[in-house]
Protein backbone atom coordinates (compact mmCIF):
# COMPACT_ATOMS: atom_id res chain seq x y z
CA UNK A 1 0.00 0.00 0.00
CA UNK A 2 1.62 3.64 -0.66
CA UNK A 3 0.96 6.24 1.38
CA UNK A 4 1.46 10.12 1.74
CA UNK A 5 4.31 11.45 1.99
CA UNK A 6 5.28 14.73 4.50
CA UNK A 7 5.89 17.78 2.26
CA UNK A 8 7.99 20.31 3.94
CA UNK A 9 7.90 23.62 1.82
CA UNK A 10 11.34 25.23 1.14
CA UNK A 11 9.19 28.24 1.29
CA UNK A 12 7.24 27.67 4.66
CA UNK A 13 6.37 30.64 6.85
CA UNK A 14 7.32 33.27 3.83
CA UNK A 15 4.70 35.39 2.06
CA UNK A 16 3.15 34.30 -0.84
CA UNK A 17 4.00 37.74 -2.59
CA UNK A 18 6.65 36.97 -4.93
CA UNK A 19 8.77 39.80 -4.26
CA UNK A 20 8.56 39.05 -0.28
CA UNK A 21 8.99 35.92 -0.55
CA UNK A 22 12.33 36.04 -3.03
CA UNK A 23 13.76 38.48 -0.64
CA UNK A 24 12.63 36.25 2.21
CA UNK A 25 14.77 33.24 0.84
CA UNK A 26 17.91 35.37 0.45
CA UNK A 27 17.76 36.53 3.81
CA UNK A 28 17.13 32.55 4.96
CA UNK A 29 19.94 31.48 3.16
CA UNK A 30 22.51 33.48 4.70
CA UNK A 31 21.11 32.33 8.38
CA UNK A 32 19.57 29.20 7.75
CA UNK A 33 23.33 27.31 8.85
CA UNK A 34 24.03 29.11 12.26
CA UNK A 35 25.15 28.15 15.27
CA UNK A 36 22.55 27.55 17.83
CA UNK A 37 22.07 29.93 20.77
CA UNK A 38 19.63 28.23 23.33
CA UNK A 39 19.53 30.60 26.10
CA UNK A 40 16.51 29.22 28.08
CA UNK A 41 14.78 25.87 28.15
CA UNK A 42 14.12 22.71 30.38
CA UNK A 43 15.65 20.29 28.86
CA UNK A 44 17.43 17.80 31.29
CA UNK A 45 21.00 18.32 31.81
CA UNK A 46 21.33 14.30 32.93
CA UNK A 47 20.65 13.44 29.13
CA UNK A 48 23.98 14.84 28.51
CA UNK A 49 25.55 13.73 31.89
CA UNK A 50 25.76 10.04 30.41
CA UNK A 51 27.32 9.58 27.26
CA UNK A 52 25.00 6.53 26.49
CA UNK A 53 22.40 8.30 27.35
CA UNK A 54 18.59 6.33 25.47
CA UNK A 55 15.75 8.36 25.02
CA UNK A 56 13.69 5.49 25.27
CA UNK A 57 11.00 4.72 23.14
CA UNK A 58 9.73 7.05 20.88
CA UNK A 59 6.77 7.59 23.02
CA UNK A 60 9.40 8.12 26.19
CA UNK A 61 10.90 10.58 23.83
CA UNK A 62 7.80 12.56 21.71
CA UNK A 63 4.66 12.27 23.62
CA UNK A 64 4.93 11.01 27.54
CA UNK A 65 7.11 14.20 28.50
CA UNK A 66 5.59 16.52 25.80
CA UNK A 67 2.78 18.71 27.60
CA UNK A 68 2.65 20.34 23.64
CA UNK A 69 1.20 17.06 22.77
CA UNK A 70 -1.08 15.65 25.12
CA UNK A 71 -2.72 18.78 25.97
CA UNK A 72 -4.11 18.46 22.30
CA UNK A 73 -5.08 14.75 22.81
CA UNK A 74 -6.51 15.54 26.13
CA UNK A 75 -8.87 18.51 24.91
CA UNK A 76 -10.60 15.73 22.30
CA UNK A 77 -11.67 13.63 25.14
CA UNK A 78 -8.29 11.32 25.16
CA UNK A 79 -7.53 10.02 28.77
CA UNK A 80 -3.63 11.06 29.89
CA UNK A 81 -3.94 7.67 30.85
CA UNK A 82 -3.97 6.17 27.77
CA UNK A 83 -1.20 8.09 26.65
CA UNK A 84 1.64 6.79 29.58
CA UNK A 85 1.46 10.13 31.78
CA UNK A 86 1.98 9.14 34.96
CA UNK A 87 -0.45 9.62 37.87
CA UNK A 88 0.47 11.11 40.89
CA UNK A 89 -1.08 7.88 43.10
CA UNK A 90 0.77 5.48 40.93
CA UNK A 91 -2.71 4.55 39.20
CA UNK A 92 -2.86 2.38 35.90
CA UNK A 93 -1.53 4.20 33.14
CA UNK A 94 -0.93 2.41 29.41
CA UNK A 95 2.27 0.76 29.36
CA UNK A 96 1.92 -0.57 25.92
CA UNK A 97 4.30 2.40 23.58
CA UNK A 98 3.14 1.09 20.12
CA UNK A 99 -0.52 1.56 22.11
CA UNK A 100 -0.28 4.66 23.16
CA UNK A 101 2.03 5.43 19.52
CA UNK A 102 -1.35 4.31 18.03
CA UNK A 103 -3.33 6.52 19.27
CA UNK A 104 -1.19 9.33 18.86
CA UNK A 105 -1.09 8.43 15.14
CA UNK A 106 -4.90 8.14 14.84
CA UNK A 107 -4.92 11.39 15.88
CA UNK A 108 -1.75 13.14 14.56
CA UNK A 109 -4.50 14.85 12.37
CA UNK A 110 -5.28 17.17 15.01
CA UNK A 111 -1.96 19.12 14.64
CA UNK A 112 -2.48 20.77 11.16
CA UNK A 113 -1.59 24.32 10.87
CA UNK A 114 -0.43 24.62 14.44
CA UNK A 115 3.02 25.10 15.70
CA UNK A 116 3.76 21.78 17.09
CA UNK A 117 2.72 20.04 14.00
CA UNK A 118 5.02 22.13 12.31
CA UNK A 119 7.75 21.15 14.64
CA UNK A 120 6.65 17.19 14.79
CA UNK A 121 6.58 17.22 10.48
CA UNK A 122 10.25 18.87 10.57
CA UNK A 123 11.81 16.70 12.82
CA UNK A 124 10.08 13.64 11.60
CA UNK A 125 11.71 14.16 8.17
CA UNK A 126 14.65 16.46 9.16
CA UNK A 127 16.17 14.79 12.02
CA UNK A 128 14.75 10.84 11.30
CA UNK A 129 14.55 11.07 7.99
CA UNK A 130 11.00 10.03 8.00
CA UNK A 131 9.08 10.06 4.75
CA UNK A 132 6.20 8.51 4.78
CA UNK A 133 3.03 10.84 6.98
CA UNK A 134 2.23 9.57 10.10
CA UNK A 135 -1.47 8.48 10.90
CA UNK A 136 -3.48 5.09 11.63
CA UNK A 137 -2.01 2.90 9.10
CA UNK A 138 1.90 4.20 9.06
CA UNK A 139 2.17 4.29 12.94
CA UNK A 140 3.62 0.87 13.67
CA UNK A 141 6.21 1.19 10.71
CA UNK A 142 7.25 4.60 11.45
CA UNK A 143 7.66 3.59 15.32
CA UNK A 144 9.78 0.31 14.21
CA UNK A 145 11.82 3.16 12.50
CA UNK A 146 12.72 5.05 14.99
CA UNK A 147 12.99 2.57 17.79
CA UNK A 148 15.73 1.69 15.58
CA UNK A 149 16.79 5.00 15.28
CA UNK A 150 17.05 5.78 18.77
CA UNK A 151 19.06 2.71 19.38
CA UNK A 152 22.14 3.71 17.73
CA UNK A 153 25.13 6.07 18.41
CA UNK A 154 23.99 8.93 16.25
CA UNK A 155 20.65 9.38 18.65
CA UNK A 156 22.57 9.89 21.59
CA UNK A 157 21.77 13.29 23.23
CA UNK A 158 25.39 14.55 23.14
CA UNK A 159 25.61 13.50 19.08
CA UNK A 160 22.50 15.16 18.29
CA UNK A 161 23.52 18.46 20.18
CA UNK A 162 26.71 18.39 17.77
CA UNK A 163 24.88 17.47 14.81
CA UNK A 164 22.09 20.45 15.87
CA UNK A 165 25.28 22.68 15.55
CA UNK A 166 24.40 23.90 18.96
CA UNK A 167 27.00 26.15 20.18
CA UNK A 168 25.60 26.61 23.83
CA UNK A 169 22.05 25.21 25.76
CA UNK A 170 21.58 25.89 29.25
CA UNK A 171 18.91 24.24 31.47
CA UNK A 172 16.76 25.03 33.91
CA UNK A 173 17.47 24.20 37.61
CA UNK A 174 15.89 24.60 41.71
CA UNK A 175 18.06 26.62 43.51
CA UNK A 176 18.79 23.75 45.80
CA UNK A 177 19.80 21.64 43.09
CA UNK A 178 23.10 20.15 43.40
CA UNK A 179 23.98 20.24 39.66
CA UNK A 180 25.75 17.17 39.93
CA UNK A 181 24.37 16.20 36.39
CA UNK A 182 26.36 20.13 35.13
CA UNK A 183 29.19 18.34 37.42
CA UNK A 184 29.13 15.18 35.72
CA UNK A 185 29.32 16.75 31.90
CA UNK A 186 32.72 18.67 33.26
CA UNK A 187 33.94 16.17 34.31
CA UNK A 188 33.67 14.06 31.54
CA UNK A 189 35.89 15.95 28.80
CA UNK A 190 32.96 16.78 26.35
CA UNK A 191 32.94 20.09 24.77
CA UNK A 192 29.71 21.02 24.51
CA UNK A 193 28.43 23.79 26.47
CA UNK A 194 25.81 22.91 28.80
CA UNK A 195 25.20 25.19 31.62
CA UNK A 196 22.75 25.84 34.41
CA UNK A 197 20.45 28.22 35.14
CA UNK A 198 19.50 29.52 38.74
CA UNK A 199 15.73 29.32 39.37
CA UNK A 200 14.27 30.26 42.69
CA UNK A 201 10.68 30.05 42.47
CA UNK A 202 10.20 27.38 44.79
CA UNK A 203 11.97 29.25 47.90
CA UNK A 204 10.81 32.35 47.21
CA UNK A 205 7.00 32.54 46.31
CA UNK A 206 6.14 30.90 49.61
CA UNK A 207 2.69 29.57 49.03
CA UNK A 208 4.16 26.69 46.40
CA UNK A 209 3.33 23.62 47.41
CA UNK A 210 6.09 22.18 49.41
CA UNK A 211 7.89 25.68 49.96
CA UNK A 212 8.95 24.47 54.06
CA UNK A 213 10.78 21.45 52.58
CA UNK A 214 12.34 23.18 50.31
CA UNK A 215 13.44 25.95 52.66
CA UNK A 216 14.81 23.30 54.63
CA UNK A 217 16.66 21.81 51.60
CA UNK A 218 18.02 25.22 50.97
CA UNK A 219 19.62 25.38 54.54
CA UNK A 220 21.34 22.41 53.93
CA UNK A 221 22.91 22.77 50.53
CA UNK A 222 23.82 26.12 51.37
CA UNK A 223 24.97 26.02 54.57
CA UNK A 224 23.34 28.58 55.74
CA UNK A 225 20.17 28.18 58.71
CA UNK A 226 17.41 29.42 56.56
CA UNK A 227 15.00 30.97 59.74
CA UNK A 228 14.93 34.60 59.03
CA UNK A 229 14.10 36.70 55.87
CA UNK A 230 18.10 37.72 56.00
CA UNK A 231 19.07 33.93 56.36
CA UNK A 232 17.41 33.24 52.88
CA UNK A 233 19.24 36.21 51.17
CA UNK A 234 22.70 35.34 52.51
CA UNK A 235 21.62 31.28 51.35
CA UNK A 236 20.13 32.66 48.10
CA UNK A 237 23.53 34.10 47.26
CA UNK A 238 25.80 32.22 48.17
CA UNK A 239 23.84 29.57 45.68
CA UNK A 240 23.50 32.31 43.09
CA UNK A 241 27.33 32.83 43.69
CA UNK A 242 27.86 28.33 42.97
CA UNK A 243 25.74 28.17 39.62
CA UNK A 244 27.92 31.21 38.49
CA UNK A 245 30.64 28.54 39.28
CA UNK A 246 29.26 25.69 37.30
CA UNK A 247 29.08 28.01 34.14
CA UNK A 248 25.48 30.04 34.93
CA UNK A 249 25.43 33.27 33.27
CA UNK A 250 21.15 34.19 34.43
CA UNK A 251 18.71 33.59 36.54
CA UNK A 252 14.78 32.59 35.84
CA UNK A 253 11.87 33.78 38.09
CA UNK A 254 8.09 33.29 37.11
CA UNK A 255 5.41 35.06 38.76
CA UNK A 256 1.74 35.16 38.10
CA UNK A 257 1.65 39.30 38.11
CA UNK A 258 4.94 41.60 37.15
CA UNK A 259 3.80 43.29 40.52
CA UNK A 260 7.19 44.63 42.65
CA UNK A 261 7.32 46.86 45.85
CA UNK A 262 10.26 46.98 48.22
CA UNK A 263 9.38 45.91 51.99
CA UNK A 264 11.17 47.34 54.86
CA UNK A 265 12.88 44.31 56.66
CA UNK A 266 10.79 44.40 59.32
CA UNK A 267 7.83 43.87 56.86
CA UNK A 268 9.74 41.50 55.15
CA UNK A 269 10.99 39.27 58.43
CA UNK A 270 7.07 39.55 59.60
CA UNK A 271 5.66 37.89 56.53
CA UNK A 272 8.79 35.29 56.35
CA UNK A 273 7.79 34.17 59.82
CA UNK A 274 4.47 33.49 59.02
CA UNK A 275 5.43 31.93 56.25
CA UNK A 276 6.90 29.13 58.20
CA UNK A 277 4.54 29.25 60.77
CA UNK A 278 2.10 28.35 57.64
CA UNK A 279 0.16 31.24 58.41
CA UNK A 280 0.61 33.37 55.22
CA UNK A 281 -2.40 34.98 53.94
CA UNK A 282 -2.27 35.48 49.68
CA UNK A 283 -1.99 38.73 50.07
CA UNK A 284 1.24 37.86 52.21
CA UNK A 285 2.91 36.06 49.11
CA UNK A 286 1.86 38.75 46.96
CA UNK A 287 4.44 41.46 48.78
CA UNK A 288 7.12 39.13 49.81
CA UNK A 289 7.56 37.83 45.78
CA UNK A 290 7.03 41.50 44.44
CA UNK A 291 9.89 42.08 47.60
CA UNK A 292 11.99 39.27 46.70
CA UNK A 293 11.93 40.54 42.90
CA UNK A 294 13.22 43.52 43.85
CA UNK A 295 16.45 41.80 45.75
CA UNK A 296 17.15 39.78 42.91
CA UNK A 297 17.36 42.50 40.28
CA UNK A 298 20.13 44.14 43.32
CA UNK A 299 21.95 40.54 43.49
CA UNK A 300 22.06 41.01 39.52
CA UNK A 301 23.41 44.12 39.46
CA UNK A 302 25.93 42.73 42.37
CA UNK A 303 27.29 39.42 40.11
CA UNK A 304 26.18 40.37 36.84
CA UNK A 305 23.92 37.46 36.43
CA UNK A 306 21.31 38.38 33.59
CA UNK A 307 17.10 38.03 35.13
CA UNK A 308 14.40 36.55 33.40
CA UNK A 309 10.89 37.37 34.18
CA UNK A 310 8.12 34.76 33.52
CA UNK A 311 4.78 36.61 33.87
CA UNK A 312 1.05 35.94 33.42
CA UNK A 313 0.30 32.28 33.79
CA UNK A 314 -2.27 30.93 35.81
CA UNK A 315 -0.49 27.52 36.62
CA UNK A 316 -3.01 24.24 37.31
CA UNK A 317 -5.81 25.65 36.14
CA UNK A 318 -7.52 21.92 36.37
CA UNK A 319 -8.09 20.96 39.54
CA UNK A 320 -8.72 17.33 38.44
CA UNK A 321 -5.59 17.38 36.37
CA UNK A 322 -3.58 18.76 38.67
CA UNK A 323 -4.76 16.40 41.52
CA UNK A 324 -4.48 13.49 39.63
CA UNK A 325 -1.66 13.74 37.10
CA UNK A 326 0.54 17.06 39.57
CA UNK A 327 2.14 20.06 37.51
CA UNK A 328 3.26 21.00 33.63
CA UNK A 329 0.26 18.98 32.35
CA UNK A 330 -0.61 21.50 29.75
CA UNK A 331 -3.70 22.77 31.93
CA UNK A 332 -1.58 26.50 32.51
CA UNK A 333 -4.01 29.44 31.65
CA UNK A 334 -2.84 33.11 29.98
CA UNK A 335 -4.07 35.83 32.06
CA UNK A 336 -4.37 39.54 31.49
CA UNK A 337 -1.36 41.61 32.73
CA UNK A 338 -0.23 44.86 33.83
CA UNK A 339 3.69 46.16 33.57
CA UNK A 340 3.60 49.73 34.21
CA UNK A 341 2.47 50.21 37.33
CA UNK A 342 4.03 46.70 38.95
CA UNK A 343 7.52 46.91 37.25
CA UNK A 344 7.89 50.54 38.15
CA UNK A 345 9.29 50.17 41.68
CA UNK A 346 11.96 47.76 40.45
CA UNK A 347 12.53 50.33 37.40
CA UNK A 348 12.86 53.23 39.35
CA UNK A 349 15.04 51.84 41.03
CA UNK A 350 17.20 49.66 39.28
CA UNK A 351 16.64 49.83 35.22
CA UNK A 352 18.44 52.93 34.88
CA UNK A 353 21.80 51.00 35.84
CA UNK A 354 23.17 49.24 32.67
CA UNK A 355 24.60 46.37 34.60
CA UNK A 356 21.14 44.86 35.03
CA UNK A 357 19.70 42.92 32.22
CA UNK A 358 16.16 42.24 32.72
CA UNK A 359 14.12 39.95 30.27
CA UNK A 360 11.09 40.01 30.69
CA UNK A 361 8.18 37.25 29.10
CA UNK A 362 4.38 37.45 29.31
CA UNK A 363 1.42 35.86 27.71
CA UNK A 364 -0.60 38.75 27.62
CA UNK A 365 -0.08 40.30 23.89
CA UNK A 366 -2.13 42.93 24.55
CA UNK A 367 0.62 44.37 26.81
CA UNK A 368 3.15 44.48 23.85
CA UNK A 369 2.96 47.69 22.39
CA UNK A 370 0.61 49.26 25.34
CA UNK A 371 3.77 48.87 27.87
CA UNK A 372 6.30 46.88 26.93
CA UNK A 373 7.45 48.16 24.24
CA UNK A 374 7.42 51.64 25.14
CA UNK A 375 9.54 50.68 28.86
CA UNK A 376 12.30 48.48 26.94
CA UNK A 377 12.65 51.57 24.48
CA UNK A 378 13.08 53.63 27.56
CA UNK A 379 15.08 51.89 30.66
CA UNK A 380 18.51 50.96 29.34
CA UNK A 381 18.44 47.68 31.80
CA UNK A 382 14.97 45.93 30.16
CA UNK A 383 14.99 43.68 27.33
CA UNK A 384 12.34 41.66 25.59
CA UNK A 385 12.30 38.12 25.69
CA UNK A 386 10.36 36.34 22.14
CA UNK A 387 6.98 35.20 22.42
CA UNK A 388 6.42 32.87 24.64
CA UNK A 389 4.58 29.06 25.14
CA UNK A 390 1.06 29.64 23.61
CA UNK A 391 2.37 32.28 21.19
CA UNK A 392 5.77 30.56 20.38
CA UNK A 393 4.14 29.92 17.09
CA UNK A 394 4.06 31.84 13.09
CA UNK A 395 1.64 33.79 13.93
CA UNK A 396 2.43 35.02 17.53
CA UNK A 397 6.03 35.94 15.84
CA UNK A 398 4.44 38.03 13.32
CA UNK A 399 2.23 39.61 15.62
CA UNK A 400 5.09 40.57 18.32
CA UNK A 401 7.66 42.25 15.55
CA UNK A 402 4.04 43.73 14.33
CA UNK A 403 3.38 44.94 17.98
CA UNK A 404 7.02 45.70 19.59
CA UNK A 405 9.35 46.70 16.94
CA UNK A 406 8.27 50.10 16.64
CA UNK A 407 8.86 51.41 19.87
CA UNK A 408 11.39 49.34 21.02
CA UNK A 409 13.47 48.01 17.91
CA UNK A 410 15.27 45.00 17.27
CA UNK A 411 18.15 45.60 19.65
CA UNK A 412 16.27 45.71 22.70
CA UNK A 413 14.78 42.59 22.08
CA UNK A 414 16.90 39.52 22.45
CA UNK A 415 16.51 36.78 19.50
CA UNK A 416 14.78 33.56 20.30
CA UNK A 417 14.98 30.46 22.44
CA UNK A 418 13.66 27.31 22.49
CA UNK A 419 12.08 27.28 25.87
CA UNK A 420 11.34 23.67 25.34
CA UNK A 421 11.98 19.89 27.69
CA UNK A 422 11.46 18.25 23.84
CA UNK A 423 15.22 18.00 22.89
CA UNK A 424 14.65 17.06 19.03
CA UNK A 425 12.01 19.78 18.37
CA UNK A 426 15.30 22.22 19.00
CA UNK A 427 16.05 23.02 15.38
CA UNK A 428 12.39 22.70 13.79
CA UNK A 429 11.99 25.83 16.79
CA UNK A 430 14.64 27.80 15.49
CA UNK A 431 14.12 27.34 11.90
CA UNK A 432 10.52 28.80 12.60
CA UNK A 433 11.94 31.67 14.33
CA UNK A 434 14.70 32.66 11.66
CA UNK A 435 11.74 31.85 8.97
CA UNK A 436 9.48 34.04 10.50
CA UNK A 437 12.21 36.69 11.27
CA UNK A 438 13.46 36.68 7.76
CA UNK A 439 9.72 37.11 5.74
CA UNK A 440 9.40 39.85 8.30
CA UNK A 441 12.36 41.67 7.04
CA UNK A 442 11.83 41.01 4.12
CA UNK A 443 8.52 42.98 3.85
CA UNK A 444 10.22 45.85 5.45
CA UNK A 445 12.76 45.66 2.91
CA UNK A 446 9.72 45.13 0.08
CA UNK A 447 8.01 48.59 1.38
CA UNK A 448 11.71 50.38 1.31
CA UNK A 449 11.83 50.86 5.28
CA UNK A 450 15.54 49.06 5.04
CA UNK A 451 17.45 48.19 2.89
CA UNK A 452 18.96 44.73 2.23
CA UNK A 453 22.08 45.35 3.72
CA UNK A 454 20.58 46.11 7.10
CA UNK A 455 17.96 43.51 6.57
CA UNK A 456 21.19 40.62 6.02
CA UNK A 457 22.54 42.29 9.51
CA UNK A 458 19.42 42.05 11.52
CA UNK A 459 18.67 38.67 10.24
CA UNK A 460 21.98 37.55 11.68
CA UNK A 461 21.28 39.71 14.66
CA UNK A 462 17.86 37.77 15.42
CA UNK A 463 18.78 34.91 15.01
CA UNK A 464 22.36 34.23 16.69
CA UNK A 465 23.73 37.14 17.85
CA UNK A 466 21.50 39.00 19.80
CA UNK A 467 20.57 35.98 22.42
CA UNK A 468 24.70 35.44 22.48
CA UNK A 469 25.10 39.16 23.57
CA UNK A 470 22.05 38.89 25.95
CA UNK A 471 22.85 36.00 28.03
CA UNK A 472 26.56 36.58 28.10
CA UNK A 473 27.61 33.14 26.06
């Protein structure tokens, strides 16, 4: 029996428009072969930590992990279950791969036109040299293929990160982690460049689930007795001050609000207190993470470690999910946010000093060329990161340059990353991104805004250079 093949345009994401699109294409070309910058994501750093490192089985690798993908499944009425996610109470899930592959298949349909079948149908063909489409009737032949795949040499993690020409990745990571996974690439003798990335949230916004242990944890890695608010800045730094050791060049944060206001100590001490009492009210979290954003930008400023901001997402927004199958299940909610007034005590006080960089990332796009665009083309310290999660997609691209560059321009943006825990989607990502990037300019060029020269050095800018610059790598 013959079946479809995939058909990946040479011209996908340009503008139909002739003159665009030939434009487009030159500007591709001359990007198309970079190095890859990936200044923020979640993939695993103990995939790289083991130089015989398995992914698994394909559905270990491209659906069981991949929140992307079974939040599509899911929303048609498809148990987790029956896809392998694990429950939180240990409950049956399928164990059958070519099962839950199946079904996956069956339903592969559901992807058109969105970004993550645009990723899936790139690295299917560009990365496992799959040909034939995947649905009902191909998915046991195209799993046999790459169960094979993933069996040899060439699908180990650290020979696809050479073969992704990726020139630096880091990971995400608890500030009590231990990084002995970072540890164990040093020590090994490989060259590639994996590096850490100092992420606090789970010490510092002090209603997360779990927050007391984790204080606890903290006083123990750090050394430090973590029972006043002062304790957990001195901790907090000195484990700011070890990732920088292991190779970390920023820090991550993620708050539901941008909201920022500096507590006296006293206030702050009085809130930390209750906090381990478990007495905190919401309103109690509220000031001491707005508080505690405000002393990271000053321990930035102090070791030159770049911030990110993650802002705007209503995490677990099913209960039932979350109860039964925990966090990241793809059940994280956009909601509407407000920069000006929130970000303005941390400004005022800090994003007039060029030795803070300060990324910031929402999910609001409304916010883009009401406020955030007009503060990063103010206050020399703010940057903006690229669209981000549900608009990490053609479309959400076009709209940001449509909605920021104007008031802000390219270079106070900072190129793309990957953001992603799916290690093989890494290139499809970027060649959206410099796709995107290039039609973009290429229309400027079209309408004489720029000319061609300055459209060849932006596209270069966008899509290496300005993330390398950025995050210091």
């Amino acid at each position: 029996m013959s079946h479809s093949q995939f058909q990946l345009s040479p011209d996908r994401c340009f503008d139909p428009e002739p003159t665009q699109r030939n434009i487009a294409r030159r500007l591709y070309e001359t990007v198309a072969d970079l190095p890859l910058i990936c200044p923020h994501g979640h993939v695993d750093p103990r995939v790289f930590a083991d130089p015989d490192y398995s992914f698994g089985s394909p559905a270990d690798l491209l659906i069981i992990p991949d929140h992307y993908v079974f939040r599509m499944l899911y929303s048609q009425g498809i148990p987790m279950e029956s896809l392998g996610v694990p429950r939180r109470d240990g409950g049956p899930v399928e164990q059958d791969h070519r099962k839950i592959w199946q079904t996956f298949a069956e339903n592969f349909f559901l992807f058109r036109g969105t970004p993550t079948g645009l990723w899936l149908a790139a690295e299917f063909v560009e990365v496992f040299g799959i040909k034939e489409k995947l649905n009902g009737d191909t998915a046991q032949s195209i799993y046999d293929q790459l169960e094979s795949l993933l069996a040899t040499p060439e699908f180990r993690p650290r020979a696809l990160y050479e073969r992704f020409n990726i020139e630096a990745l880091t990971t995400t990571d608890a500030a009590t982690d231990t990084l002995t996974h970072h540890q164990a690439i040093r020590d090994s003798g490989w060259a590639g460049d994996i590096r850490p990335t100092f992420r606090p949230d789970a010490v510092v916004n002090i209603l997360t689930p779990g927050w007391r242990d984790d204080i606890d944890l903290l006083s123990e890695v750090s050394g430090v007795p973590v029972d006043s608010c002062a304790a957990l800045l001195q901790a907090l730094e000195q484990r700011r001050e070890f990732f920088k050791g292991m190779g970390a060049t920023a820090t991550d944060h993620a708050a539901e609000t941008a909201y920022t206001s500096e507590l006296t100590p006293g206030q702050a001490e009085a809130i930390f207190q209750r906090a381990l009492r478990g007495q905190a009210s919401a309103d109690d979290a509220r000031q001491f993470t707005g508080h505690m954003m405000m002393e990271m930008a000053r321990m930035s400023i102090e070791d030159g470690l770049v911030m990110q901001m993650h802002v705007g997402s209503l995490r677990s927004h099913n209960a039932f999910v979350a109860e039964r199958f925990g966090k990241d299940k793809g059940d994280d909610i956009p909601i509407v946010s407000e920069f000006t007034r929130n970000l303005r005590p941390l400004l005022n006080k800090y994003g007039n000093d060029p030795r803070l960089t300060l990324i910031l990332f929402c999910l609001d796009e409304s916010t883009y060329s009401r406020e955030l665009a007009p503060l990063a083309g103010h206050y020399p310290a703010l940057r903006l990161g690229p669209p981000w999660w549900f608009f990490d997609s053609v479309n959400g691209m076009v709209r940001y340059r449509e909605l920021v560059h104007e008031t802000a321009g390219l270079y106070n943006t900072v190129g793309f990353n990957d953001d992603t825990r799916a290690f093989p989607s890494i290139p499809a990502r970027h060649d959206v991104w410099r796709r995107v990037d290039c039609n973009w300019l290429a229309g400027l060029v079209a309408r004489g805004m720029i000319d061609m020269e300055d459209a060849l050095e932006m596209a270069k800018d966008s899509a290496y250079a300005l993330a390398k610059k950025a995050y210091k790598l």
